[in-house]
PDB file of N, CA and C in Angstrom:
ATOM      1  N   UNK A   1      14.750  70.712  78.095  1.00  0.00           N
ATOM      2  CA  UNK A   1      13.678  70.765  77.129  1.00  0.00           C
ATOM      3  C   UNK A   1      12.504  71.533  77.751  1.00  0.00           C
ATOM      4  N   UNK A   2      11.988  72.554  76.683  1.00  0.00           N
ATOM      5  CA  UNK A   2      10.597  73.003  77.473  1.00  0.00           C
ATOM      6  C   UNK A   2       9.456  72.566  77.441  1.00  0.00           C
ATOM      7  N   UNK A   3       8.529  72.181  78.584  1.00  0.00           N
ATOM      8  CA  UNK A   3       7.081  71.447  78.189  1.00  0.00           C
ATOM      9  C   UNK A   3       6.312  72.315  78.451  1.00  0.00           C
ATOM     10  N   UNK A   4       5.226  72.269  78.273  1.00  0.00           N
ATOM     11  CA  UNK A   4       3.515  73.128  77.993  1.00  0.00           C
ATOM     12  C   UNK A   4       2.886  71.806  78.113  1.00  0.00           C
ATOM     13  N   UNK A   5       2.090  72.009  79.280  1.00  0.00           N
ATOM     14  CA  UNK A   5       0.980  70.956  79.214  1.00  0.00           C
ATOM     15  C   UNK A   5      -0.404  72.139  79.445  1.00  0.00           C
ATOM     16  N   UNK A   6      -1.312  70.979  78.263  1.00  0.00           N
ATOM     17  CA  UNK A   6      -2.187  71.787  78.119  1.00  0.00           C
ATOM     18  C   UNK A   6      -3.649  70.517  78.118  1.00  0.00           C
ATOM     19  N   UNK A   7      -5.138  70.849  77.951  1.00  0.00           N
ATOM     20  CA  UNK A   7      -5.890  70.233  77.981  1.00  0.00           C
ATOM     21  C   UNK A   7      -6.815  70.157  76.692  1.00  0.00           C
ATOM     22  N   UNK A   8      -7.418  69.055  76.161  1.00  0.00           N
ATOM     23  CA  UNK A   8      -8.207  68.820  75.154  1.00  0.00           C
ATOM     24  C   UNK A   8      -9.365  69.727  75.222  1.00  0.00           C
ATOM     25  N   UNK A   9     -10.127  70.628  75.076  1.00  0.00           N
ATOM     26  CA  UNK A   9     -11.770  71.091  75.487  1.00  0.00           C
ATOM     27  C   UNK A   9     -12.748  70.936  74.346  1.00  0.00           C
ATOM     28  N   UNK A  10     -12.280  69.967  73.388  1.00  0.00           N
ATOM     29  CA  UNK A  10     -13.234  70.041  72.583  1.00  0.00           C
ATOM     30  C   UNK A  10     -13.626  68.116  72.935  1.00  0.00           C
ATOM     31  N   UNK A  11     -15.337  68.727  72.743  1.00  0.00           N
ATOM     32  CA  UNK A  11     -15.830  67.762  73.100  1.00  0.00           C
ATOM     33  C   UNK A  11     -15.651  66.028  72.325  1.00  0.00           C
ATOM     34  N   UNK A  12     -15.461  66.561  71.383  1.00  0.00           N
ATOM     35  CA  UNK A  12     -14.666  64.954  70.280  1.00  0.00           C
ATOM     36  C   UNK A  12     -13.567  65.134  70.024  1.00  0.00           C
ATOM     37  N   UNK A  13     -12.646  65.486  70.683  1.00  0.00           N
ATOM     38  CA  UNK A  13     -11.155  65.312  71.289  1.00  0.00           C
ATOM     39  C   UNK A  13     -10.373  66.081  70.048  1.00  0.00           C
ATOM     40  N   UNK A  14      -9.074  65.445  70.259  1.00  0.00           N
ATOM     41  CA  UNK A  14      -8.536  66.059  69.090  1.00  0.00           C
ATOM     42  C   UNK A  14      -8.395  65.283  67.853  1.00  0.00           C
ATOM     43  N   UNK A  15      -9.140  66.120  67.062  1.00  0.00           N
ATOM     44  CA  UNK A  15      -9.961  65.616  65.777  1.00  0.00           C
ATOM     45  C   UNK A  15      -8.729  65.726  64.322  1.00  0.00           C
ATOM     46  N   UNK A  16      -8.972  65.805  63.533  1.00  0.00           N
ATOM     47  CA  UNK A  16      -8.183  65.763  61.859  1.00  0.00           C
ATOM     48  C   UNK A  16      -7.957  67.495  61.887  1.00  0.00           C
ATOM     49  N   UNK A  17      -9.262  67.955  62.088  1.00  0.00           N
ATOM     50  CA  UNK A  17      -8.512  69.430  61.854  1.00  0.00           C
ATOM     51  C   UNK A  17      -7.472  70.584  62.898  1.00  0.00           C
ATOM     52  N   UNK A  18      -7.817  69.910  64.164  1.00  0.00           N
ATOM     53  CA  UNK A  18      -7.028  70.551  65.186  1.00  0.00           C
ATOM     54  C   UNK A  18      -5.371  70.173  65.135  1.00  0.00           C
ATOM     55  N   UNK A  19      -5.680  68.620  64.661  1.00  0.00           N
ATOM     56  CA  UNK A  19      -4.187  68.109  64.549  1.00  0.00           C
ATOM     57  C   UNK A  19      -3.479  68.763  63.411  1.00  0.00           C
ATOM     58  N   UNK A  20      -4.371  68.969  62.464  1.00  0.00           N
ATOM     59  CA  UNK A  20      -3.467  69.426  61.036  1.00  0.00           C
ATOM     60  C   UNK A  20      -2.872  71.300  61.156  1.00  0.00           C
ATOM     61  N   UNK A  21      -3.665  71.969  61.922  1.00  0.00           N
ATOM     62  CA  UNK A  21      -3.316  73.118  62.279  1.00  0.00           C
ATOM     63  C   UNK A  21      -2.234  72.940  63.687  1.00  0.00           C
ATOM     64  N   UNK A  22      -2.616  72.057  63.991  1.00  0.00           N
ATOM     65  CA  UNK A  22      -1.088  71.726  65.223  1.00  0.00           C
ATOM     66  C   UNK A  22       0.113  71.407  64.438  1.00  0.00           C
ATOM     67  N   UNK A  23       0.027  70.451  63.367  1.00  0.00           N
ATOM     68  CA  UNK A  23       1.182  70.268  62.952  1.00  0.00           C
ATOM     69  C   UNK A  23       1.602  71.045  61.792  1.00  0.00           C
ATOM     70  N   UNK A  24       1.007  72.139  61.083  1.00  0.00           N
ATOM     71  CA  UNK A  24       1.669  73.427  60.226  1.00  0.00           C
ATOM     72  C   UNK A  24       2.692  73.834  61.313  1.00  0.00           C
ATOM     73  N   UNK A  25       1.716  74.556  62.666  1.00  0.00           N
ATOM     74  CA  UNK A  25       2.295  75.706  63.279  1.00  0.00           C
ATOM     75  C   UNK A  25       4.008  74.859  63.824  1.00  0.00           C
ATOM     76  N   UNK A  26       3.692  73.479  64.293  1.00  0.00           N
ATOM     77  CA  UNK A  26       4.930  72.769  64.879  1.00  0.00           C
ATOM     78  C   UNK A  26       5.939  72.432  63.808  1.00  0.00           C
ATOM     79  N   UNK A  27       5.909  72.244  62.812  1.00  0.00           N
ATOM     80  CA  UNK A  27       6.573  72.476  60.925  1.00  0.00           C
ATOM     81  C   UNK A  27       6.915  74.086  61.354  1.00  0.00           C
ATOM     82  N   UNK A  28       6.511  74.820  61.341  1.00  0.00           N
ATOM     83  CA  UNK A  28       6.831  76.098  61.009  1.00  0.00           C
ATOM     84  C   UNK A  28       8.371  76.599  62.135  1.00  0.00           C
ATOM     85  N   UNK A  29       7.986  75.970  62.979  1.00  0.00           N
ATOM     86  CA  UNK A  29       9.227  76.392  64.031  1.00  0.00           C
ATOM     87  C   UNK A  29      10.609  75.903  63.783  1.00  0.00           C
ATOM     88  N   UNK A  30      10.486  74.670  62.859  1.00  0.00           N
ATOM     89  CA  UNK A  30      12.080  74.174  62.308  1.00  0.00           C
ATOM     90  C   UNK A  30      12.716  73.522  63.896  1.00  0.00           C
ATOM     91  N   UNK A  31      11.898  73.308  64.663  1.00  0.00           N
ATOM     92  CA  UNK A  31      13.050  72.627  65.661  1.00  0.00           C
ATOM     93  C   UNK A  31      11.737  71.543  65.787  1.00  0.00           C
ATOM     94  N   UNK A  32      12.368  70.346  67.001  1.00  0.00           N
ATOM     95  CA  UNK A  32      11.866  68.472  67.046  1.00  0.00           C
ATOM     96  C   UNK A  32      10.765  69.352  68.340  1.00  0.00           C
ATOM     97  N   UNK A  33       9.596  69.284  67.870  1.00  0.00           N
ATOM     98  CA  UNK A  33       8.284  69.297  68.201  1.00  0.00           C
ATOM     99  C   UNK A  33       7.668  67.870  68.781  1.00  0.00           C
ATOM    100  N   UNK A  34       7.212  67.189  70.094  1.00  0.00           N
ATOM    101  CA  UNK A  34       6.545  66.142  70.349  1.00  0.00           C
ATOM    102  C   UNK A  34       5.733  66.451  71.252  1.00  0.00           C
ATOM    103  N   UNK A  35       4.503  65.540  71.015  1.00  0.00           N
ATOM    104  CA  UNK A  35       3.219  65.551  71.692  1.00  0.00           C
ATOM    105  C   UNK A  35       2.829  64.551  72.128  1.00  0.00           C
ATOM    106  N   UNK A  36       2.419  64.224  73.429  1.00  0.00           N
ATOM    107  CA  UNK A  36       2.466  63.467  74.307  1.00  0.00           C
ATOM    108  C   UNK A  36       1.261  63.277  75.049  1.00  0.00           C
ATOM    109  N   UNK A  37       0.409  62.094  75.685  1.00  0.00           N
ATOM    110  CA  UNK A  37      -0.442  61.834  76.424  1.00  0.00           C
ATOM    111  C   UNK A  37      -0.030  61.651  77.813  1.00  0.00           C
ATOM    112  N   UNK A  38       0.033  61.637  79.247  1.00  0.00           N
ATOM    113  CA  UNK A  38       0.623  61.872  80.467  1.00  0.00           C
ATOM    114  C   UNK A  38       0.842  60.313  80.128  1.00  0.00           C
ATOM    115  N   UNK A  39       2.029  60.047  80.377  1.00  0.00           N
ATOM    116  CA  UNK A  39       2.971  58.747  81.353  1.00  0.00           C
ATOM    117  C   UNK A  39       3.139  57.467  79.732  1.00  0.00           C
ATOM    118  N   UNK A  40       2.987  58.644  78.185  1.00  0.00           N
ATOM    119  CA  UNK A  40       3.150  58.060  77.137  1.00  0.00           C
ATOM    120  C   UNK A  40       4.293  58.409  75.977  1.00  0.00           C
ATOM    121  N   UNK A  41       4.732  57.671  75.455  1.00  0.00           N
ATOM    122  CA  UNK A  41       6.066  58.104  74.588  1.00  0.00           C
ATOM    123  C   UNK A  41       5.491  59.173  73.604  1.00  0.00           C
ATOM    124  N   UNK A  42       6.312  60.542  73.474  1.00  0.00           N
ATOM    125  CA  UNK A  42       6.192  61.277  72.682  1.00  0.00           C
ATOM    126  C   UNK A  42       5.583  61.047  71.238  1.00  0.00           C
ATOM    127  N   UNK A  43       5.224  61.985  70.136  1.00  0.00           N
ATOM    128  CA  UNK A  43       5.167  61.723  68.641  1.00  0.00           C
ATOM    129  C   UNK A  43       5.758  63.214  68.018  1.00  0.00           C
ATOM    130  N   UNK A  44       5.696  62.402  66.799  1.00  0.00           N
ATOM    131  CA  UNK A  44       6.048  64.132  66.314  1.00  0.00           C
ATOM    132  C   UNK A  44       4.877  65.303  66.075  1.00  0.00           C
ATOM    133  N   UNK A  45       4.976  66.121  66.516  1.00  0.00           N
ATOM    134  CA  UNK A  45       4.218  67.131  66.194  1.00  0.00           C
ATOM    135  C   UNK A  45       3.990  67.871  64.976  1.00  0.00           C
ATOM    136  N   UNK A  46       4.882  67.865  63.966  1.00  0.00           N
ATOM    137  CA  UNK A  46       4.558  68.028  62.612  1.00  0.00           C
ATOM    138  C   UNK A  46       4.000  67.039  61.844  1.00  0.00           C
ATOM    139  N   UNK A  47       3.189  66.086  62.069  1.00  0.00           N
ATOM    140  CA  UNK A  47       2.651  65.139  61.910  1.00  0.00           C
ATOM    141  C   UNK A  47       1.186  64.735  62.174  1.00  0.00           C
ATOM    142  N   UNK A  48      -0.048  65.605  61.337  1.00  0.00           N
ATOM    143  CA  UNK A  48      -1.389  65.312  61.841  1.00  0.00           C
ATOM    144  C   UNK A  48      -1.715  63.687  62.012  1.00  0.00           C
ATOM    145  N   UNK A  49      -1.182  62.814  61.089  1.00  0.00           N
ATOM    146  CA  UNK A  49      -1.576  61.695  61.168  1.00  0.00           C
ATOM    147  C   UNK A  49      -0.742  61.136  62.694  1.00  0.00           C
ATOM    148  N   UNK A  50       0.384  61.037  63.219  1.00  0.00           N
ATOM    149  CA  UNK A  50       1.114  60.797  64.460  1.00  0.00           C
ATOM    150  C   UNK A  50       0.333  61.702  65.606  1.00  0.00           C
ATOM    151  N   UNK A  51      -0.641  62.955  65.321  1.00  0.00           N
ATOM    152  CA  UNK A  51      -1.234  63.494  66.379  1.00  0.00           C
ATOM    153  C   UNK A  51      -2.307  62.343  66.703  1.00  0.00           C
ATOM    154  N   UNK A  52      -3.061  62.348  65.782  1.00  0.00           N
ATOM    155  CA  UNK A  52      -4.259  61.256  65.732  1.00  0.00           C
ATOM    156  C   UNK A  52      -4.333  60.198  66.335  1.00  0.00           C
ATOM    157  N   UNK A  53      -2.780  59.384  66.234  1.00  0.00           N
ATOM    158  CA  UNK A  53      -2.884  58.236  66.698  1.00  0.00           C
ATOM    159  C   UNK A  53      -2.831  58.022  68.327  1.00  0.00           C
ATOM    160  N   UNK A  54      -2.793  59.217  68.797  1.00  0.00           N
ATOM    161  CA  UNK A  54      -2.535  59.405  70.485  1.00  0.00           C
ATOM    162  C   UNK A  54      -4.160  58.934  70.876  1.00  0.00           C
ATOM    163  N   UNK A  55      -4.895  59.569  70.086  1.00  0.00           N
ATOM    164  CA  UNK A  55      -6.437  59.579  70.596  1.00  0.00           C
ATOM    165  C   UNK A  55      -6.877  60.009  71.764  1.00  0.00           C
ATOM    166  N   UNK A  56      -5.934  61.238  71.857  1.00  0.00           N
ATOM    167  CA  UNK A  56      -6.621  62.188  72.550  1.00  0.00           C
ATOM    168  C   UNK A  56      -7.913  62.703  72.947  1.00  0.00           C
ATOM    169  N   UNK A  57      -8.887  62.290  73.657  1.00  0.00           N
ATOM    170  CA  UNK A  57      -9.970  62.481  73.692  1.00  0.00           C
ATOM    171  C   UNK A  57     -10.507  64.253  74.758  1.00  0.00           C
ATOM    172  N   UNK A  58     -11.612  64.213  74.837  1.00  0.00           N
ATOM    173  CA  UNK A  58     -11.704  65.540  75.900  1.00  0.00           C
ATOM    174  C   UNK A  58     -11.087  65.387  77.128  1.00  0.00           C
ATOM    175  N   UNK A  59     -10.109  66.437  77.503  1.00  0.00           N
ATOM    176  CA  UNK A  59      -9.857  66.299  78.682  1.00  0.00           C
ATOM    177  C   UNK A  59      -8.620  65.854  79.089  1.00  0.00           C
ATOM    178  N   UNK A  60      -8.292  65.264  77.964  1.00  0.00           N
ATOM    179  CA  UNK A  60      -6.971  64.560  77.934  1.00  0.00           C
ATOM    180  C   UNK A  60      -5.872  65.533  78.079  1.00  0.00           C
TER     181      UNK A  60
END
């Protein structure tokens, strides 16, 4: 499986609209997309509301 780890930089984390443009582009690819907090069970990535619930904050 390939991972990309990457970092939050917005200062009120990842918010309703970052997630909802995360989960078009992860919909658009047609393959199992998950997003993850370090040392936490995956979610789906076509899923703004399943992004949200990570509560990703800055930095994260």
């Amino acid at each position: 499986m390939h991972t990309v780890t990457v970092t939050v930089g917005s200062a009120v984390g990842l918010h309703a609209r970052p997630a909802g443009i995360i989960a078009e582009a992860a919909e658009e690819l047609g393959s199992e997309v998950l997003i993850a907090l370090p040392g936490e069970e995956g979610v789906d990535a076509a899923s703004a509301l399943m992004i949200m619930t990570l509560g990703a904050g800055n930095g994260a």
